[in-house]
PDB file of N, CA and C in Angstrom:
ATOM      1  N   UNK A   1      16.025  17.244   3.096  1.00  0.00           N
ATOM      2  CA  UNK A   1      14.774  16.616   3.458  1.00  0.00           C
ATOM      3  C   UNK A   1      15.075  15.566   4.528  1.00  0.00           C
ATOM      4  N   UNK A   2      14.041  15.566   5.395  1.00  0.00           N
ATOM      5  CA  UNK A   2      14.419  14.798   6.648  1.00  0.00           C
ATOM      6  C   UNK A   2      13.458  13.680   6.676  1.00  0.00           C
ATOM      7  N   UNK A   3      13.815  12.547   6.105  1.00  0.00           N
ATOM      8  CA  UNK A   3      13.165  10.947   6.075  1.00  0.00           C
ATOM      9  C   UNK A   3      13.592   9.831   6.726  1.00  0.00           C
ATOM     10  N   UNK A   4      12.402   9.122   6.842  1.00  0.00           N
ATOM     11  CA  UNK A   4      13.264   7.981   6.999  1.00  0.00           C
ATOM     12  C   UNK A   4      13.161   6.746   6.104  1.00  0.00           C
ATOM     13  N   UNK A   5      14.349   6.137   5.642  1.00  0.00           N
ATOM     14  CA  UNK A   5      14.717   5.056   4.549  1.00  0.00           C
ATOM     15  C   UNK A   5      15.046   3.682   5.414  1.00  0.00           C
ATOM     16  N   UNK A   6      14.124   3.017   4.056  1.00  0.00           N
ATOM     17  CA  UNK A   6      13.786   1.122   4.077  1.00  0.00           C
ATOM     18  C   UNK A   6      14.002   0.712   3.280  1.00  0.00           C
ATOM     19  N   UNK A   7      14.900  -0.205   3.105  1.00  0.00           N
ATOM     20  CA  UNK A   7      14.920  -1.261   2.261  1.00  0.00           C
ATOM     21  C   UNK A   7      13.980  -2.144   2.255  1.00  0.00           C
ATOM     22  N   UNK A   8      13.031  -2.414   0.653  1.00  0.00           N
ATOM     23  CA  UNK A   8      11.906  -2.941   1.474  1.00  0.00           C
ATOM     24  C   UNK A   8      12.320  -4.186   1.509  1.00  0.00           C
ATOM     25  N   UNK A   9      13.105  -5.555   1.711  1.00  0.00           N
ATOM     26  CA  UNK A   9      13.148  -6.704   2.789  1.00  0.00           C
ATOM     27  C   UNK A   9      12.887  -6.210   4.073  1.00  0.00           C
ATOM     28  N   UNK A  10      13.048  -5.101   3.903  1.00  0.00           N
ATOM     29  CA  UNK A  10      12.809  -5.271   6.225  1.00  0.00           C
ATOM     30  C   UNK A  10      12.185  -3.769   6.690  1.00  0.00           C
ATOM     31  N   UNK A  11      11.265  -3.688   5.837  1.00  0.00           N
ATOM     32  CA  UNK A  11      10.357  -2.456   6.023  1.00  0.00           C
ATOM     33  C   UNK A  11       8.856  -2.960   6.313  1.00  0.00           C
ATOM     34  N   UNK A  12       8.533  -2.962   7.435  1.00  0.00           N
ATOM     35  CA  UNK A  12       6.868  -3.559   7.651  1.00  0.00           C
ATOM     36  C   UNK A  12       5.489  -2.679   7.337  1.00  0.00           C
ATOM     37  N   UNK A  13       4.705  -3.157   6.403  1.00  0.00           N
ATOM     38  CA  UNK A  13       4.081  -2.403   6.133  1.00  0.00           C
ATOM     39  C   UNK A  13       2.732  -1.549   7.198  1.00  0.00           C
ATOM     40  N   UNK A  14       2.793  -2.081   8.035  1.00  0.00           N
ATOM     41  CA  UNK A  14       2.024  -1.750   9.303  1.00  0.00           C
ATOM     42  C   UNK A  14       2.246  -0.169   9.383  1.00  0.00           C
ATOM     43  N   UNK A  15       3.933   0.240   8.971  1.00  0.00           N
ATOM     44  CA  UNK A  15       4.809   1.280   9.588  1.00  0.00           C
ATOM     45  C   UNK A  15       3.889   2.402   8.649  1.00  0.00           C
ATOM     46  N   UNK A  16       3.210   1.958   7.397  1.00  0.00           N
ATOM     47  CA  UNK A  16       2.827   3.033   6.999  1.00  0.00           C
ATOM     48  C   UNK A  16       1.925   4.405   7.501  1.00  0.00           C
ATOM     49  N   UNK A  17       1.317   3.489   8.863  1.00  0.00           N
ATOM     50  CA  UNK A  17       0.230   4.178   9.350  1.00  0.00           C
ATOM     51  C   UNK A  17       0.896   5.178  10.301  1.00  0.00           C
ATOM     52  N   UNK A  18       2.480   5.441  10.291  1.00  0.00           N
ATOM     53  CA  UNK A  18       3.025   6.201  10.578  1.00  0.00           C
ATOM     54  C   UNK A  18       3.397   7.106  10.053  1.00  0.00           C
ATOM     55  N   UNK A  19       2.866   7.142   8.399  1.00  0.00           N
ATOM     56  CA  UNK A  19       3.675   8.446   7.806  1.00  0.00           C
ATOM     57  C   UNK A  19       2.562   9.113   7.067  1.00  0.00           C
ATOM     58  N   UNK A  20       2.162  10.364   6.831  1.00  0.00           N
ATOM     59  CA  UNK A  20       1.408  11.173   6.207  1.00  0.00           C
ATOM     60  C   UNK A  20       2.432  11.107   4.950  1.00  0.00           C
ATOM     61  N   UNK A  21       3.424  11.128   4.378  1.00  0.00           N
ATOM     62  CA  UNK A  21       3.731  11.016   2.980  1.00  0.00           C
ATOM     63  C   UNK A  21       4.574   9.954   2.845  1.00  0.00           C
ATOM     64  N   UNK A  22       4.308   9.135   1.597  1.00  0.00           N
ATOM     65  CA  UNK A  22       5.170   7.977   1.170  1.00  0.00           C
ATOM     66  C   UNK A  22       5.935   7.909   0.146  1.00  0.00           C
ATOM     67  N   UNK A  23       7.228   7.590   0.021  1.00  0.00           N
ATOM     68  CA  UNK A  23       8.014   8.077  -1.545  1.00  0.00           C
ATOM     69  C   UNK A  23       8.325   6.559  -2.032  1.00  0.00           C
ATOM     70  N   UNK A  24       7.806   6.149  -2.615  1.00  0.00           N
ATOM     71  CA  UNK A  24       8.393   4.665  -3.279  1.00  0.00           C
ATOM     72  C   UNK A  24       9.176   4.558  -4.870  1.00  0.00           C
ATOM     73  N   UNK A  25      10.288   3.721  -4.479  1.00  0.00           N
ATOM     74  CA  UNK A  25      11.294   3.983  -5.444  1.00  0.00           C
ATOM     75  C   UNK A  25      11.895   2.484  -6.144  1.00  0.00           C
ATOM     76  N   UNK A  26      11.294   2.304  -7.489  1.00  0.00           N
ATOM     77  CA  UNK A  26      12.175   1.164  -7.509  1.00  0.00           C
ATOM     78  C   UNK A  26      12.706   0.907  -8.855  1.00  0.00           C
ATOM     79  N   UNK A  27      13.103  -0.217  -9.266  1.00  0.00           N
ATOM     80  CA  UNK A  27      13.962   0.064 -10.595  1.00  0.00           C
ATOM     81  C   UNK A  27      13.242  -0.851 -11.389  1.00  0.00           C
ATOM     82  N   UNK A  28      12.983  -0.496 -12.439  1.00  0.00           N
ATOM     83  CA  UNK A  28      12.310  -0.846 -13.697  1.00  0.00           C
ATOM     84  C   UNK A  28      12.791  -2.006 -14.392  1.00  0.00           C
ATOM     85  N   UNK A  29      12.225  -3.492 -14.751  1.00  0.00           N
ATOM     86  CA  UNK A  29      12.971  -3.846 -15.687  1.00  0.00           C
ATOM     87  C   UNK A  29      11.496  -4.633 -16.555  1.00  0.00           C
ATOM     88  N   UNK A  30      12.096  -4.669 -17.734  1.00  0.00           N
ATOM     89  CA  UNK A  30      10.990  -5.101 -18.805  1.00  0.00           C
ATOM     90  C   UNK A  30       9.615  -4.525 -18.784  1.00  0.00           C
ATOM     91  N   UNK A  31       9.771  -3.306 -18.095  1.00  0.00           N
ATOM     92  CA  UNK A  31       8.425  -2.299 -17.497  1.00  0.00           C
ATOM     93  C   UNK A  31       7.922  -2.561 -16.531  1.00  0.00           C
ATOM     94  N   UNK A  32       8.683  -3.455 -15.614  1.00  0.00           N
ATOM     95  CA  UNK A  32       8.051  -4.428 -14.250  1.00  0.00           C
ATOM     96  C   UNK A  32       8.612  -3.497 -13.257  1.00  0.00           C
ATOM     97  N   UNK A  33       7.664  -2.444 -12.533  1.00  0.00           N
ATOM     98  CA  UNK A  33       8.763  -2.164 -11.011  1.00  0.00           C
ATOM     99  C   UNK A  33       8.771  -2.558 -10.365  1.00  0.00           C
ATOM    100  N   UNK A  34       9.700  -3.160  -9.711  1.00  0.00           N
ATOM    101  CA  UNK A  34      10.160  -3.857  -9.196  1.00  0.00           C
ATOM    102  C   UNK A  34       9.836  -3.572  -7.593  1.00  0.00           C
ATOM    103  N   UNK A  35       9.097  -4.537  -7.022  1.00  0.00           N
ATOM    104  CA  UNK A  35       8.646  -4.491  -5.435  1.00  0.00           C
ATOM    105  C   UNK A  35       7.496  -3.404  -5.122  1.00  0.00           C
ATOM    106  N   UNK A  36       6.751  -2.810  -6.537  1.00  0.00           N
ATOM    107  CA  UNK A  36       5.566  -1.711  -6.666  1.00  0.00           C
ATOM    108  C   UNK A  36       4.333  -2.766  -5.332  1.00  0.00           C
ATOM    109  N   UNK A  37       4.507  -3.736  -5.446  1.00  0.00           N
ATOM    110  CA  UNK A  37       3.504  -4.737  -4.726  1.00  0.00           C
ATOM    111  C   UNK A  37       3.626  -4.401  -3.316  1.00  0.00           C
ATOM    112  N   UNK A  38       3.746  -4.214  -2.686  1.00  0.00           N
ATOM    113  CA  UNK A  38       3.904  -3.525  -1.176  1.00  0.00           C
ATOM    114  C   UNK A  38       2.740  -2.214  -1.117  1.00  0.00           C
ATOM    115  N   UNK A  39       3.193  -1.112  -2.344  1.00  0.00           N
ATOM    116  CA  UNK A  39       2.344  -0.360  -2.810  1.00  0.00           C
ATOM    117  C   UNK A  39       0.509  -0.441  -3.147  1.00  0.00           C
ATOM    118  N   UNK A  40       0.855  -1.633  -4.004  1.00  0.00           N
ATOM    119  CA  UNK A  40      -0.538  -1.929  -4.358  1.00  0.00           C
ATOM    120  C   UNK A  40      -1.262  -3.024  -3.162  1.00  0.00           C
ATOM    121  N   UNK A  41      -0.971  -3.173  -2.542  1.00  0.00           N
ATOM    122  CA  UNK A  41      -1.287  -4.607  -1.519  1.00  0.00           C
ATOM    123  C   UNK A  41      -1.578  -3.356  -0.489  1.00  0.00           C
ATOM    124  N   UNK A  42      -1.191  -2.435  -0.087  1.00  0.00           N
ATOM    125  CA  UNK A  42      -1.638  -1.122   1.080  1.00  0.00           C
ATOM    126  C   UNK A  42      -2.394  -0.324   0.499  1.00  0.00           C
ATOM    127  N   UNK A  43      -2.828  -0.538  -0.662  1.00  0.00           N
ATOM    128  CA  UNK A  43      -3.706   0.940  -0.828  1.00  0.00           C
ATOM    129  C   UNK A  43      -4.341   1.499  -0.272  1.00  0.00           C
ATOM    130  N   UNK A  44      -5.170   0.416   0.771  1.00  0.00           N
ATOM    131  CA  UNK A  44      -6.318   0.997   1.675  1.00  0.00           C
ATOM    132  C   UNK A  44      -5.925   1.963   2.567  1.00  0.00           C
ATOM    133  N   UNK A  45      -4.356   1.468   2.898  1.00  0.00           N
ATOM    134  CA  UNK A  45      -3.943   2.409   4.460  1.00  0.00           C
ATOM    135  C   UNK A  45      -3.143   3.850   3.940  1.00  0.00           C
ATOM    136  N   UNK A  46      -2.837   3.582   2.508  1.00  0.00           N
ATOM    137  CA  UNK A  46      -2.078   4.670   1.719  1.00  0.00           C
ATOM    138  C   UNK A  46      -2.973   5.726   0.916  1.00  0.00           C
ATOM    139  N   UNK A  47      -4.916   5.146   1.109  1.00  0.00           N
ATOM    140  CA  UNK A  47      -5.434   5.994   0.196  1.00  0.00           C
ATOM    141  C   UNK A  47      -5.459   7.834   1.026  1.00  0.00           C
ATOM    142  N   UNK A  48      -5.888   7.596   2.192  1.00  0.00           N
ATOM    143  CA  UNK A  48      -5.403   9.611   2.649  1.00  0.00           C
ATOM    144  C   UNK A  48      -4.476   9.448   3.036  1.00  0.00           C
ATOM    145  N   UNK A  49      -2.969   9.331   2.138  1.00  0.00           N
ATOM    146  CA  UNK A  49      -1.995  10.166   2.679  1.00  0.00           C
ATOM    147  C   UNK A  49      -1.295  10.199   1.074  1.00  0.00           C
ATOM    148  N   UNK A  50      -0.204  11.569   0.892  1.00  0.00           N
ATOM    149  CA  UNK A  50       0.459  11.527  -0.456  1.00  0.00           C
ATOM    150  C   UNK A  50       1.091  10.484  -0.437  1.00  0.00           C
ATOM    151  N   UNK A  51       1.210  10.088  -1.579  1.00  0.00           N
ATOM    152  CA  UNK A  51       1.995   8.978  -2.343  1.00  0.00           C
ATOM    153  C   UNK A  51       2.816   9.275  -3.455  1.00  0.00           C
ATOM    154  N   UNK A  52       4.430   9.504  -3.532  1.00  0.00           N
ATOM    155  CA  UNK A  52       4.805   9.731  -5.054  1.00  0.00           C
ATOM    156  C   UNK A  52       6.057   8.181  -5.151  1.00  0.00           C
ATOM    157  N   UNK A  53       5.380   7.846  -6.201  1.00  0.00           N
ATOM    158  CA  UNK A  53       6.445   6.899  -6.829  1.00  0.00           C
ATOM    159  C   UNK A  53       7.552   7.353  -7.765  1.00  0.00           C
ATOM    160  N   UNK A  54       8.462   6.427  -7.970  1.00  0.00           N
ATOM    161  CA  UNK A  54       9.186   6.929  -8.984  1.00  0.00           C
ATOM    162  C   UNK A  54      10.024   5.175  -9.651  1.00  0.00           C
ATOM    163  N   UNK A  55      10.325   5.390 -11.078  1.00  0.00           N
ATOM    164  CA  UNK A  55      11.301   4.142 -11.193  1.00  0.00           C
ATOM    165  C   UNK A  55      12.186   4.498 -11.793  1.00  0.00           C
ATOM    166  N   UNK A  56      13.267   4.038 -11.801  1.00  0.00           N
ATOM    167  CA  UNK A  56      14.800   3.944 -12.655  1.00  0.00           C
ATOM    168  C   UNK A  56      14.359   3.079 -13.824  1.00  0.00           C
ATOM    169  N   UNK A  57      15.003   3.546 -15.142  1.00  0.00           N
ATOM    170  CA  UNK A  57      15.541   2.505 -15.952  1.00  0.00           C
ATOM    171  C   UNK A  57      16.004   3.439 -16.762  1.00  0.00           C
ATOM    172  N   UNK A  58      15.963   1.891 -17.974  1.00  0.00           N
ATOM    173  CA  UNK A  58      16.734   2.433 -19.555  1.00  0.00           C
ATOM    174  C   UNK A  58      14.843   3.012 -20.490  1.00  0.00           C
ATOM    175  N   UNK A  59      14.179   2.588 -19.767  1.00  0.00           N
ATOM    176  CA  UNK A  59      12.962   3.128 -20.759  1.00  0.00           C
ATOM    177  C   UNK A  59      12.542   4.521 -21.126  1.00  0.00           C
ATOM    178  N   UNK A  60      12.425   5.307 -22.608  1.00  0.00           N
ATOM    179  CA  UNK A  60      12.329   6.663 -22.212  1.00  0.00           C
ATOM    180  C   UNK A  60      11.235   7.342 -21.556  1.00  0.00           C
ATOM    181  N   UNK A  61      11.470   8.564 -21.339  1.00  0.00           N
ATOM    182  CA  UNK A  61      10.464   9.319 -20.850  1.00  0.00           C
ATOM    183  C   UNK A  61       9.248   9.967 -21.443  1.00  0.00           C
ATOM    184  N   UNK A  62       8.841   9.341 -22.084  1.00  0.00           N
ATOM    185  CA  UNK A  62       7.862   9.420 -23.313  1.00  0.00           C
ATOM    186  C   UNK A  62       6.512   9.491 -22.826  1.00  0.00           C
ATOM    187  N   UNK A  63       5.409  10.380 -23.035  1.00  0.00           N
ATOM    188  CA  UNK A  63       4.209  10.300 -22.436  1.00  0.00           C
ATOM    189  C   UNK A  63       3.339   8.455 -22.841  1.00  0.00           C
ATOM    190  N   UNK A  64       3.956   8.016 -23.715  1.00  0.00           N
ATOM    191  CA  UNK A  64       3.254   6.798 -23.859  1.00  0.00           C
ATOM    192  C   UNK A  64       3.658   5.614 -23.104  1.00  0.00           C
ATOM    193  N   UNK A  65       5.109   5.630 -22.981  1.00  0.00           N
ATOM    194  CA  UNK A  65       6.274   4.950 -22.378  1.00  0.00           C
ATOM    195  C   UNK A  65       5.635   4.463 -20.852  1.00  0.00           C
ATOM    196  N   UNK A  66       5.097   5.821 -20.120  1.00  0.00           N
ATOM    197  CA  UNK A  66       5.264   6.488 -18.924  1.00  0.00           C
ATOM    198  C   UNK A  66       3.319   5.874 -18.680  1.00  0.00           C
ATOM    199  N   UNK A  67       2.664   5.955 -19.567  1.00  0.00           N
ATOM    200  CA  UNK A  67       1.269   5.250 -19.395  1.00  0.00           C
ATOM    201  C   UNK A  67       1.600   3.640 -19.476  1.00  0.00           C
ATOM    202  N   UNK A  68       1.922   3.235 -20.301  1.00  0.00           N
ATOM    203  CA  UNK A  68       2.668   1.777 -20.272  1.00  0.00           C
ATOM    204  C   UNK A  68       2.804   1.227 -18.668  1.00  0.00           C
ATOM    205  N   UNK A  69       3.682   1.863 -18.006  1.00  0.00           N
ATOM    206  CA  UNK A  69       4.679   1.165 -17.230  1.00  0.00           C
ATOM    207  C   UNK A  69       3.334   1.889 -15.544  1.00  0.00           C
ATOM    208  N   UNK A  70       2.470   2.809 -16.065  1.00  0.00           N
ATOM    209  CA  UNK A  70       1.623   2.984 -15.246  1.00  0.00           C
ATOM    210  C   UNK A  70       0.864   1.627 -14.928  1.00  0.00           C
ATOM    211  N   UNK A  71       0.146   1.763 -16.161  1.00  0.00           N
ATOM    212  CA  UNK A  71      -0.903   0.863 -16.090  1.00  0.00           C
ATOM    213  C   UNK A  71      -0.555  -0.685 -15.741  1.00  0.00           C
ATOM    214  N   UNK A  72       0.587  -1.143 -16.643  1.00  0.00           N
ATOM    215  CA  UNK A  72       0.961  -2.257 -15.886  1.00  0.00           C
ATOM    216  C   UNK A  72       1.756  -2.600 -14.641  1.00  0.00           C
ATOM    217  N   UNK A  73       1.957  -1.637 -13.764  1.00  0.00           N
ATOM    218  CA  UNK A  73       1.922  -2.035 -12.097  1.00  0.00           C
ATOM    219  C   UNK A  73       1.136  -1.670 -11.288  1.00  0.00           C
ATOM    220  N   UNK A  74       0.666  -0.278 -11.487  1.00  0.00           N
ATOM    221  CA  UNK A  74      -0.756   0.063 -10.517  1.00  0.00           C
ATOM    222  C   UNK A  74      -1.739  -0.013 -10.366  1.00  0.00           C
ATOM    223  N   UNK A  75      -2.721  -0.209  -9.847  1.00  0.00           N
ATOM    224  CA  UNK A  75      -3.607  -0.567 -10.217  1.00  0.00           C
ATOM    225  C   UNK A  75      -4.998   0.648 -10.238  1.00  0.00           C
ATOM    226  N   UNK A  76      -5.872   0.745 -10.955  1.00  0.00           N
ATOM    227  CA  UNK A  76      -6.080   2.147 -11.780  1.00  0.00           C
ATOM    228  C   UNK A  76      -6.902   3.289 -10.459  1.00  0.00           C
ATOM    229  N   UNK A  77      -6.659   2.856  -9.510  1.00  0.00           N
ATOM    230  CA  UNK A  77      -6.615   3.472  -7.870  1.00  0.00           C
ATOM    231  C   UNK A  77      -6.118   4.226  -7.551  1.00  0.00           C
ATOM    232  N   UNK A  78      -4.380   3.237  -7.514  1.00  0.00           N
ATOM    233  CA  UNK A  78      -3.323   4.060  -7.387  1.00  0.00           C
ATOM    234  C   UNK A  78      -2.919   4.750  -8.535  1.00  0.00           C
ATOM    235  N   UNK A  79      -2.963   4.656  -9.989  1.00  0.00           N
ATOM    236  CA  UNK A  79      -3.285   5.928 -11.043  1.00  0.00           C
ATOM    237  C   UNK A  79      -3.191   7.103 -10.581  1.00  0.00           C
ATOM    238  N   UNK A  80      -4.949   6.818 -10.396  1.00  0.00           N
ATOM    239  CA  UNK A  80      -5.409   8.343  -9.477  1.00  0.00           C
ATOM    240  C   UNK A  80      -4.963   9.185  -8.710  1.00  0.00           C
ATOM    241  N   UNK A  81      -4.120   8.017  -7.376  1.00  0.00           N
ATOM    242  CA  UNK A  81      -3.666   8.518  -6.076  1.00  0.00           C
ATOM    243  C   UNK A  81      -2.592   9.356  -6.275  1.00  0.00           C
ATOM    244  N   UNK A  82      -1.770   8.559  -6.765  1.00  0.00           N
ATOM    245  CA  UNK A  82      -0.240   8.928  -6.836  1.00  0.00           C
ATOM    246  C   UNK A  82       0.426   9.655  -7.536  1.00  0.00           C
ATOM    247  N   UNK A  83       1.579  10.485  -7.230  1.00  0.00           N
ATOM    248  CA  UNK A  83       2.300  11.263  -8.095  1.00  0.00           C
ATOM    249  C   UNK A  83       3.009  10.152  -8.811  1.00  0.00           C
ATOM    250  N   UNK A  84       3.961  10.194 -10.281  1.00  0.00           N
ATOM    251  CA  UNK A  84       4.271   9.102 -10.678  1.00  0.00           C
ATOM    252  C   UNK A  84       5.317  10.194 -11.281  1.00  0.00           C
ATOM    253  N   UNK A  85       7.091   9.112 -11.347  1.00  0.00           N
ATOM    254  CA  UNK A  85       7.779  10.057 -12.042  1.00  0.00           C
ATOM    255  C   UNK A  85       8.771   8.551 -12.392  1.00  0.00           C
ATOM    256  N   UNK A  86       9.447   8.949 -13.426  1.00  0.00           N
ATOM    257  CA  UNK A  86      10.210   8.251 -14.559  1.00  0.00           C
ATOM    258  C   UNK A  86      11.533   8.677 -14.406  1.00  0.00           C
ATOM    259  N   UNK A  87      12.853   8.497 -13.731  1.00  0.00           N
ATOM    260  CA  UNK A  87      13.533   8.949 -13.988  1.00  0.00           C
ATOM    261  C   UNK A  87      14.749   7.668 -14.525  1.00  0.00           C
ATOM    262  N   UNK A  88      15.240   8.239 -15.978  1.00  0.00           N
ATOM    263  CA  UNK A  88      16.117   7.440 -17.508  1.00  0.00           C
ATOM    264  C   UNK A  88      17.280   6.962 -16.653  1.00  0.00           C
ATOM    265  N   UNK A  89      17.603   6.406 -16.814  1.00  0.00           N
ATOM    266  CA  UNK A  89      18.913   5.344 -16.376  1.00  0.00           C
ATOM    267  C   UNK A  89      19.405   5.237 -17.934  1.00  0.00           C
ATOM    268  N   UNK A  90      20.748   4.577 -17.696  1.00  0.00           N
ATOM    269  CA  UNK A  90      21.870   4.452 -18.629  1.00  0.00           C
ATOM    270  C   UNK A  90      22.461   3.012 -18.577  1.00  0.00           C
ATOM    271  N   UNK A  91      22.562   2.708 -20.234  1.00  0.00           N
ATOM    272  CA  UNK A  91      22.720   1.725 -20.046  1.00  0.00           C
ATOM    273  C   UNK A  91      24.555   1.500 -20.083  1.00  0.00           C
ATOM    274  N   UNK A  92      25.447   0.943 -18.947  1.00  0.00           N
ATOM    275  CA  UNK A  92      26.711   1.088 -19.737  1.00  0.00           C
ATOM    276  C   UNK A  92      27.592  -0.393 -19.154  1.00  0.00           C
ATOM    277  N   UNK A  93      28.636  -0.306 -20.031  1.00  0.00           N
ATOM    278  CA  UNK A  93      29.353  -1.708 -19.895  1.00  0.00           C
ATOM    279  C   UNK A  93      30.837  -1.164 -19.713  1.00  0.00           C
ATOM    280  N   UNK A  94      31.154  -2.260 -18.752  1.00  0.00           N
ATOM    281  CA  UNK A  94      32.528  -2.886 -18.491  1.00  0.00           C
ATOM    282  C   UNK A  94      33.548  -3.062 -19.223  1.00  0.00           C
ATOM    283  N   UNK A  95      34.812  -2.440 -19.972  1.00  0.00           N
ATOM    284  CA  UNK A  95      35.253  -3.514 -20.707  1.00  0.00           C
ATOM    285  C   UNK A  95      36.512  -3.941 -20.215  1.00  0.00           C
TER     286      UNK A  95
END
């Protein structure tokens, strides 16, 4: 697949009006994704074009889990809009 990748510190959101599809990716913690706000703060310029999110964590993939962590970052707009995917992270230690 041929994209192009931002870290979002230095990704301007203006740039969106350059892309017919958007993939936003971020990592989960306490069900918070992390930097989803870029997302929800553009909806207007992101509502005609695809949108799929996705987050990392340790939370499972549980249809209830997965409404949880919806509802508390998107806002019930982007619900609608967006593809939404969960992918499980691991939790592991150092010794």
């Amino acid at each position: 697949m041929e994209a192009d990748l931002f870290a979002q510190d230095s990704f301007d959101a203006k740039k969106f009006h350059s892309y017919e599809c958007v993939v936003f990716g971020g990592s989960l913690y306490a069900s918070e994704l992390i930097g989803i706000n870029v997302i929800n703060e553009n909806f207007e310029t992101l509502r005609n074009k695809k949108v799929v999110l996705f987050s990392v964590g340790a939370s499972p993939a549980r249809p209830e889990v997965l409404e949880e962590i919806k509802l508390k970052n998107l806002t019930p707009e982007m619900i609608c809009h967006a593809e939404f995917h969960h992918l499980r992270g691991a939790l592991t230690s150092i010794n």
